[in-house]
C-alpha atoms as a PDB file:
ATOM      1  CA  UNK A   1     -21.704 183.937  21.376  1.00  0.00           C
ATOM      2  CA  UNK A   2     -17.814 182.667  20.096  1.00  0.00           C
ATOM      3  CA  UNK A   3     -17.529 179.004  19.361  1.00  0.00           C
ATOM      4  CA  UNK A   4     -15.230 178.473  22.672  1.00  0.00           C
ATOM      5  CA  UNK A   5     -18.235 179.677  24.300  1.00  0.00           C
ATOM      6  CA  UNK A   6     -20.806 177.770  22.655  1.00  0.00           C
ATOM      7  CA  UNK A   7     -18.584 174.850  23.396  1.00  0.00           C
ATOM      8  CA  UNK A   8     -18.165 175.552  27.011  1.00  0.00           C
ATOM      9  CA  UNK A   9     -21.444 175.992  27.521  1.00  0.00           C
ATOM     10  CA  UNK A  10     -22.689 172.787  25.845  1.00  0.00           C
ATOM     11  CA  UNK A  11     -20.068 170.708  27.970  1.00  0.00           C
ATOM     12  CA  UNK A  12     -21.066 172.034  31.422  1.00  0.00           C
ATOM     13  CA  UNK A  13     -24.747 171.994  30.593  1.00  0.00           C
ATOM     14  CA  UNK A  14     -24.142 168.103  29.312  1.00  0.00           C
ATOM     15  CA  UNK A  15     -22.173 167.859  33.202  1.00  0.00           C
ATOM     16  CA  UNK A  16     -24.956 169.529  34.829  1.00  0.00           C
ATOM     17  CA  UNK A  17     -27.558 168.201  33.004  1.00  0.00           C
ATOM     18  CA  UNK A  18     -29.178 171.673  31.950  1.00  0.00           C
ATOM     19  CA  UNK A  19     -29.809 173.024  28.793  1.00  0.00           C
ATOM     20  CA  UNK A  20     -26.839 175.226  27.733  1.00  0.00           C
ATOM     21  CA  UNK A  21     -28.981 178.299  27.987  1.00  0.00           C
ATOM     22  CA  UNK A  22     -29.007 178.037  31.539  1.00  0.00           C
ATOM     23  CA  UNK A  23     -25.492 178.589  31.748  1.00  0.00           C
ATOM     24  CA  UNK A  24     -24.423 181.965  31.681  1.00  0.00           C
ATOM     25  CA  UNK A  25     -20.888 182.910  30.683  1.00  0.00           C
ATOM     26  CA  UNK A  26     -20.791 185.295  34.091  1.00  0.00           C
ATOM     27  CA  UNK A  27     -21.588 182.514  36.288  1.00  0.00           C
ATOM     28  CA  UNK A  28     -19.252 181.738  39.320  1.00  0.00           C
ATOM     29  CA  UNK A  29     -18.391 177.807  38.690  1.00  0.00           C
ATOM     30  CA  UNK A  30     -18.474 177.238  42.633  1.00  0.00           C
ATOM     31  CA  UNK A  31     -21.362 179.716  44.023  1.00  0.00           C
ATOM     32  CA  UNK A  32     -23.784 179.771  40.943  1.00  0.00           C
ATOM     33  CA  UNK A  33     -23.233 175.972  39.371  1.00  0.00           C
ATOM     34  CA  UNK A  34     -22.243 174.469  42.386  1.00  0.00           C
ATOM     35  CA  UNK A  35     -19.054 173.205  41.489  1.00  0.00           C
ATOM     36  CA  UNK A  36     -15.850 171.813  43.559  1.00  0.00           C
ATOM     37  CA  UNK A  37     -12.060 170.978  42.123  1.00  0.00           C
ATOM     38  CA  UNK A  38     -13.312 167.667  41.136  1.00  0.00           C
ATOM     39  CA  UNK A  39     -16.184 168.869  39.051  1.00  0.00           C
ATOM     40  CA  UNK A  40     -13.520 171.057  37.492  1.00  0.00           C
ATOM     41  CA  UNK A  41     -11.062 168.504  36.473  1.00  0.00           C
ATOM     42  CA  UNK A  42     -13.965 166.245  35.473  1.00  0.00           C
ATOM     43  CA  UNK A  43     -15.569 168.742  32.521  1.00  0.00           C
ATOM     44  CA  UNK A  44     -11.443 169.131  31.669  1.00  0.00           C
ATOM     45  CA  UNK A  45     -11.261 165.821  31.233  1.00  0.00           C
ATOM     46  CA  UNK A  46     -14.198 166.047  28.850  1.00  0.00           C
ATOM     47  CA  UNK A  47     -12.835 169.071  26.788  1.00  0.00           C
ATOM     48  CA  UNK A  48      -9.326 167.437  26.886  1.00  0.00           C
ATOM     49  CA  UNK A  49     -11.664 163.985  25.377  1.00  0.00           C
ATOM     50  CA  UNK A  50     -13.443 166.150  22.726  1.00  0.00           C
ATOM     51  CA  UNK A  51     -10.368 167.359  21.109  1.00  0.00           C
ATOM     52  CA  UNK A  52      -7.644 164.074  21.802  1.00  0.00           C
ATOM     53  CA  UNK A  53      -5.287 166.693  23.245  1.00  0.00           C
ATOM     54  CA  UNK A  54      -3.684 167.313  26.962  1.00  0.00           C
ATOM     55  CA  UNK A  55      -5.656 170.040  28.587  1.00  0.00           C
ATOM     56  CA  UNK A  56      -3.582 172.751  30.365  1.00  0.00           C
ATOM     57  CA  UNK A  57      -4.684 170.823  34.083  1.00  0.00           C
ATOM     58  CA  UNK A  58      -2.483 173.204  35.789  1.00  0.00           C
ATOM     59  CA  UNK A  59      -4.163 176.428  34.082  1.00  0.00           C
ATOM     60  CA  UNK A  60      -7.544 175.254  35.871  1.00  0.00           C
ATOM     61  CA  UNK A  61      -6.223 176.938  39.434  1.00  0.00           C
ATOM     62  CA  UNK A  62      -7.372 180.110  38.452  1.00  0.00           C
ATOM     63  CA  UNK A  63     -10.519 179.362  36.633  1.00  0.00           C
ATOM     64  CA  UNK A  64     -13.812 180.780  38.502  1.00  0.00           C
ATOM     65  CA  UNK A  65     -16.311 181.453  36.189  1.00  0.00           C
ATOM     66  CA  UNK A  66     -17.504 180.064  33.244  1.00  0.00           C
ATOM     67  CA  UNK A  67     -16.044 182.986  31.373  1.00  0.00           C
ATOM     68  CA  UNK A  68     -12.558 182.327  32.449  1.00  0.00           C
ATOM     69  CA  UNK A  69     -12.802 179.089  31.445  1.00  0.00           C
ATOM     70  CA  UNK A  70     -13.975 179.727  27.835  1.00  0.00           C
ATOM     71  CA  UNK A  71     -11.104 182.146  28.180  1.00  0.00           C
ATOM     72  CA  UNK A  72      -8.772 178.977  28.454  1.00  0.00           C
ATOM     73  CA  UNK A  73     -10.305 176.498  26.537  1.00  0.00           C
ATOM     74  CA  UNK A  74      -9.733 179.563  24.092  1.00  0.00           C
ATOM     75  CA  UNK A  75      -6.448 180.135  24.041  1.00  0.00           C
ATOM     76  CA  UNK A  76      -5.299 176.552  24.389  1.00  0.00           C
ATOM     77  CA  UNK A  77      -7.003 175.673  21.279  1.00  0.00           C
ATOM     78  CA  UNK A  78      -6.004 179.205  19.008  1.00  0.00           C
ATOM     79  CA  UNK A  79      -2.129 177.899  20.772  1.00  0.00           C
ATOM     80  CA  UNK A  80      -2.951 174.743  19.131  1.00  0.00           C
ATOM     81  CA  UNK A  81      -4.245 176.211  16.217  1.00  0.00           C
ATOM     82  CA  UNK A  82      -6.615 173.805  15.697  1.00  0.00           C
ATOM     83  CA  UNK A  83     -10.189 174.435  14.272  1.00  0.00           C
ATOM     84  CA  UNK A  84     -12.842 174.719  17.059  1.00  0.00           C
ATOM     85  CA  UNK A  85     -15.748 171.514  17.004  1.00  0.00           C
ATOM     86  CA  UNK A  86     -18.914 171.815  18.663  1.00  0.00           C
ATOM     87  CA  UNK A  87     -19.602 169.076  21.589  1.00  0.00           C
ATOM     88  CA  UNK A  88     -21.797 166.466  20.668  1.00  0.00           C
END
């Protein structure tokens, strides 16, 4: 598993209150986890906390999996270009 996804996971298990294994990187955020658009802006928020940057808000419209969004939080931090940390 990448770092972006190691991350992701570790946030959304932290917001679900799981253990990151139980995440899957195929999961549908909505049908599998049970998300909505405010659980989505809320584990942003958290990512956007972790780093002291703006997340991409308006990139999270298209996000459906938990795979897509390691596939943002990836390329909004190598577009930073700032070195990956691991949520604590």
């Amino acid at each position: 598993m990448s770092p972006h996804e190691l991350f992701v996971h570790d946030v959304l298990a932290r917001y679900l209150e799981v253990e990151p294994d139980d995440v899957a990187t195929e999961d549908h955020l909505a049908r599998d986890l049970g998300f909505d658009d405010l659980d989505l802006i809320l584990v942003a928020l958290e990512i956007e906390d972790t780093f002291a940057s703006e997340f991409p808000m308006a990139s999270l419209e298209g996000v459906t999996t938990v795979g897509s969004l390691v596939d943002l939080v990836r390329t909004w931090r190598l577009g930073d270009a700032q070195p990956m940390a691991r949520a604590s």
